[in-house]
N, C-alpha and C. Protein backbone atom coordinates (compact mmCIF):
# COMPACT_ATOMS: atom_id res chain seq x y z
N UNK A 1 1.24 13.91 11.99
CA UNK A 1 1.41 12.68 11.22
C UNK A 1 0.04 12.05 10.99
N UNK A 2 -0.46 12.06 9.99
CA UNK A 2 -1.82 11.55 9.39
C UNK A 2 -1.79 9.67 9.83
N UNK A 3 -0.71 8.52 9.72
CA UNK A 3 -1.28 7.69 10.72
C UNK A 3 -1.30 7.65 12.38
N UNK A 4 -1.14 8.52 12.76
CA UNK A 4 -1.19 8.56 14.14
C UNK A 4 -2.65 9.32 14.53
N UNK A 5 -3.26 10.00 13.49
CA UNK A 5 -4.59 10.14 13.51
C UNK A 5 -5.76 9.10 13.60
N UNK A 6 -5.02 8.10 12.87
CA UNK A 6 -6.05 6.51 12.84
C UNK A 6 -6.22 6.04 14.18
N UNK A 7 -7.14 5.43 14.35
CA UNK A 7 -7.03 4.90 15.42
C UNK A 7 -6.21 3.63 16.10
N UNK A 8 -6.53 3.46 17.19
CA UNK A 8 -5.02 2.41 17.45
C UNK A 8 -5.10 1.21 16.80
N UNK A 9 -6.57 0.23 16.66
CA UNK A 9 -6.63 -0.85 16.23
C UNK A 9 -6.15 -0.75 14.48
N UNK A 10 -6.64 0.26 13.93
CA UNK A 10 -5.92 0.53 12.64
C UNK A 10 -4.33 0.46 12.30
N UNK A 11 -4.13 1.39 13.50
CA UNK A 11 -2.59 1.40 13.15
C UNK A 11 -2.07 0.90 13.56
N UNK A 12 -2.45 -0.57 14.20
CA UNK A 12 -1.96 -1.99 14.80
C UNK A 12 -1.68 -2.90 13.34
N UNK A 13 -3.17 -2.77 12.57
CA UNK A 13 -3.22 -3.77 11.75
C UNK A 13 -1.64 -3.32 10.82
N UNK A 14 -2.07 -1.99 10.48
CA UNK A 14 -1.51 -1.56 9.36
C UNK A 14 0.49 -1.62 9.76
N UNK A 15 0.54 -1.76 11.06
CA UNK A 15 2.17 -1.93 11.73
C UNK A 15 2.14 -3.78 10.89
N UNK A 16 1.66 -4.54 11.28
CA UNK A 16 1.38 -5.58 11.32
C UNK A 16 1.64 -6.60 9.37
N UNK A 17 0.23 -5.66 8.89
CA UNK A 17 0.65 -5.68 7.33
C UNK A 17 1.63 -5.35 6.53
N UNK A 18 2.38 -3.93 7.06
CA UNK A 18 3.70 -2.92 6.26
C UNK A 18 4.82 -4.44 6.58
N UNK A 19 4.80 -5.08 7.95
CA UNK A 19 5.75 -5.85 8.65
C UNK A 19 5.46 -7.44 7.70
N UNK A 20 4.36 -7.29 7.28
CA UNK A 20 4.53 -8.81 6.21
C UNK A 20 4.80 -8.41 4.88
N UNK A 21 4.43 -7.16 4.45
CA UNK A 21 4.92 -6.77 2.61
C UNK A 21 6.02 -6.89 2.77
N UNK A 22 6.91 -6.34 3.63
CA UNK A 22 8.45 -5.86 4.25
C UNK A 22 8.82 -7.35 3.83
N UNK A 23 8.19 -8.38 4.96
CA UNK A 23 9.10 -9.51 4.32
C UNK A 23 9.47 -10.65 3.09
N UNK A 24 7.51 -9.98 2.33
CA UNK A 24 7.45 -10.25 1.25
C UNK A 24 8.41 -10.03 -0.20
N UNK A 25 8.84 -8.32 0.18
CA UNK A 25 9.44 -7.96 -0.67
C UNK A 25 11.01 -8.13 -0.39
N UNK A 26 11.37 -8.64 0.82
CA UNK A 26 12.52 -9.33 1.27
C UNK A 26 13.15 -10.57 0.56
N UNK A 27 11.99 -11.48 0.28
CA UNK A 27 12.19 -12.38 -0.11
C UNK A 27 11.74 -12.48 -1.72
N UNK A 28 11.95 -11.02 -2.15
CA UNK A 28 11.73 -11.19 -3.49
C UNK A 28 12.32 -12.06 -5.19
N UNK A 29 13.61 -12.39 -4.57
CA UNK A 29 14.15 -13.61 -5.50
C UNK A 29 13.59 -14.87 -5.68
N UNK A 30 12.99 -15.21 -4.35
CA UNK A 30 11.92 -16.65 -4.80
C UNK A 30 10.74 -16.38 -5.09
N UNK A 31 10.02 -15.68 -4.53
CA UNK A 31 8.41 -15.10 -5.15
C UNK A 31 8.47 -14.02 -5.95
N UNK A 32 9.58 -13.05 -6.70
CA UNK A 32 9.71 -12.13 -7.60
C UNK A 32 8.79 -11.17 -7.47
N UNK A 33 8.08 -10.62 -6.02
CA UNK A 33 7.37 -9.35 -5.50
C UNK A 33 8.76 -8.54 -5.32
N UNK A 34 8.48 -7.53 -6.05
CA UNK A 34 9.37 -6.07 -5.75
C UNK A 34 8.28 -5.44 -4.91
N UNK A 35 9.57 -4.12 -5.17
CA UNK A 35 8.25 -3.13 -3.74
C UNK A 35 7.15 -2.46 -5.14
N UNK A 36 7.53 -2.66 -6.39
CA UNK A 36 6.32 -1.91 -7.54
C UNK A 36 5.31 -3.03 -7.74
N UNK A 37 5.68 -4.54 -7.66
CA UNK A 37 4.53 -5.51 -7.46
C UNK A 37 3.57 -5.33 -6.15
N UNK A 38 4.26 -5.16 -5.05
CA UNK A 38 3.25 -4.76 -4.17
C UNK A 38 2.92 -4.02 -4.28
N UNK A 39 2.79 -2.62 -4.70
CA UNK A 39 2.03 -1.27 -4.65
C UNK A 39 1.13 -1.57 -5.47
N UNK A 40 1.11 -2.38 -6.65
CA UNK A 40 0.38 -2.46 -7.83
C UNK A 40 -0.84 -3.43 -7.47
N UNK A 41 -0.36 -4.50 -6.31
CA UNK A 41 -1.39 -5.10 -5.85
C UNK A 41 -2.05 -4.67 -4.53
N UNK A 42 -1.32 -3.81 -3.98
CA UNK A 42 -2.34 -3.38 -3.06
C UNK A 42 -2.53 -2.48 -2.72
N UNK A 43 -1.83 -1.19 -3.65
CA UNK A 43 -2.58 0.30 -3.71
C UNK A 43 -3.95 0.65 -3.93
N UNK A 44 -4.00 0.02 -5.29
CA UNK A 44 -6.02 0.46 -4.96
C UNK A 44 -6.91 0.00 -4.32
N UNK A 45 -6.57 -1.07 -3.09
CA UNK A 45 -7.37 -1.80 -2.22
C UNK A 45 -6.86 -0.58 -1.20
N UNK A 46 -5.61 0.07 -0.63
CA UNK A 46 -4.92 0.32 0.65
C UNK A 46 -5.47 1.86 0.90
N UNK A 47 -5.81 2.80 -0.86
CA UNK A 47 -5.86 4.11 -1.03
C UNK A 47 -6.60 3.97 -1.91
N UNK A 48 -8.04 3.56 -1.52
CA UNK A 48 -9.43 3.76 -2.81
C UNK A 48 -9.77 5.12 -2.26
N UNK A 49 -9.84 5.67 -3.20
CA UNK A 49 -10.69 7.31 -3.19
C UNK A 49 -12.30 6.58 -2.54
N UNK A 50 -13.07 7.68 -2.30
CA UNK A 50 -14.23 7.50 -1.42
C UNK A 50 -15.31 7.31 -2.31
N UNK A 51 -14.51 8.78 -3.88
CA UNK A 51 -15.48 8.90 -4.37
C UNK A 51 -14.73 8.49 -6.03
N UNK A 52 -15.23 7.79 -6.64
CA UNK A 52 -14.95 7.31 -8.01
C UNK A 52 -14.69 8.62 -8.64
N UNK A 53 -13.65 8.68 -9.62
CA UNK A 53 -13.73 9.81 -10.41
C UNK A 53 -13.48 9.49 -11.66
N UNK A 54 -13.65 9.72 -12.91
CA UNK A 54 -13.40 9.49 -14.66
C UNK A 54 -11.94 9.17 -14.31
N UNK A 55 -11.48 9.96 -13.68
CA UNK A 55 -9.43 9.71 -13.77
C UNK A 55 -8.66 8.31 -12.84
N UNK A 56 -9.23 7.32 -13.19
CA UNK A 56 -8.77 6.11 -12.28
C UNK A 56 -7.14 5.78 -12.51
N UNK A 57 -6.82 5.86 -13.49
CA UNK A 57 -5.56 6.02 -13.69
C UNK A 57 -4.81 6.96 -13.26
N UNK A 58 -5.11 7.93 -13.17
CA UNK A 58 -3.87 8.86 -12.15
C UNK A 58 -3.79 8.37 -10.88
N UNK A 59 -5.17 8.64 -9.93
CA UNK A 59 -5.11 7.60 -9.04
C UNK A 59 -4.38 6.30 -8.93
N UNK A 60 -4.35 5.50 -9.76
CA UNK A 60 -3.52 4.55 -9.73
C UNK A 60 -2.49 4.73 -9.48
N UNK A 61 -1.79 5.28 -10.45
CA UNK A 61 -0.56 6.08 -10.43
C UNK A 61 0.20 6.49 -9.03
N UNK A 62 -0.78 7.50 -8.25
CA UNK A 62 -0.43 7.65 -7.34
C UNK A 62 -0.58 6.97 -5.87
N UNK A 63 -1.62 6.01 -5.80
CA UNK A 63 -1.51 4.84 -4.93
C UNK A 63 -0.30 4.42 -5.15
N UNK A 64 0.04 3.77 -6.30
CA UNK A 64 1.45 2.84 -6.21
C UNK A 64 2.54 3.24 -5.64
N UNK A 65 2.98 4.52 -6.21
CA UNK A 65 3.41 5.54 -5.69
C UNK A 65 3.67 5.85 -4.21
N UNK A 66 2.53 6.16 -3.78
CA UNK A 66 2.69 5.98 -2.07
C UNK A 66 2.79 4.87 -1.61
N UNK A 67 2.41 3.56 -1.75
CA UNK A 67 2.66 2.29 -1.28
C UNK A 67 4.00 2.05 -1.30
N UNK A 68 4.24 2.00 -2.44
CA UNK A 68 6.00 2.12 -2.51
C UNK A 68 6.73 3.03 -1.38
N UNK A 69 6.35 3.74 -1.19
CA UNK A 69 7.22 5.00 -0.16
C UNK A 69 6.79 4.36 0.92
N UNK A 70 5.83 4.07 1.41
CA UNK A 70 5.41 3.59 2.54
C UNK A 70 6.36 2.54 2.78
């Protein structure tokens, strides 16, 4: 399992953050965050490539993508 590779303080924060989107997107009738508003706002901060490539949009694509599943 690739987060259990992170280290613990990482995968503290990241228990911690999944546990506030969770209730963000809980309470999505008064603040209107779905789970595709959050991926969209915090996929390319959560899953920036290391290295820039011409194709930022697929990338995109697939950040959201995994955020969502996450």
């Amino acid at each position: 399992d690739l987060i259990k590779q992170l280290p613990k303080p990482n995968q503290d924060t990241m228990q911690v953050l999944f546990r506030h989107l969770k209730r963000v997107v809980e309470n999505g009738e008064k603040n209107r965050m779905t789970y595709q508003s959050v991926a969209i706002v915090f996929g390319p901060t959560l899953l920036k490539p290391e290295k820039e490539t011409g194709n930022i949009a697929v990338h995109t694509v697939y950040q959201n993508q995994i955020v969502e599943l996450i």
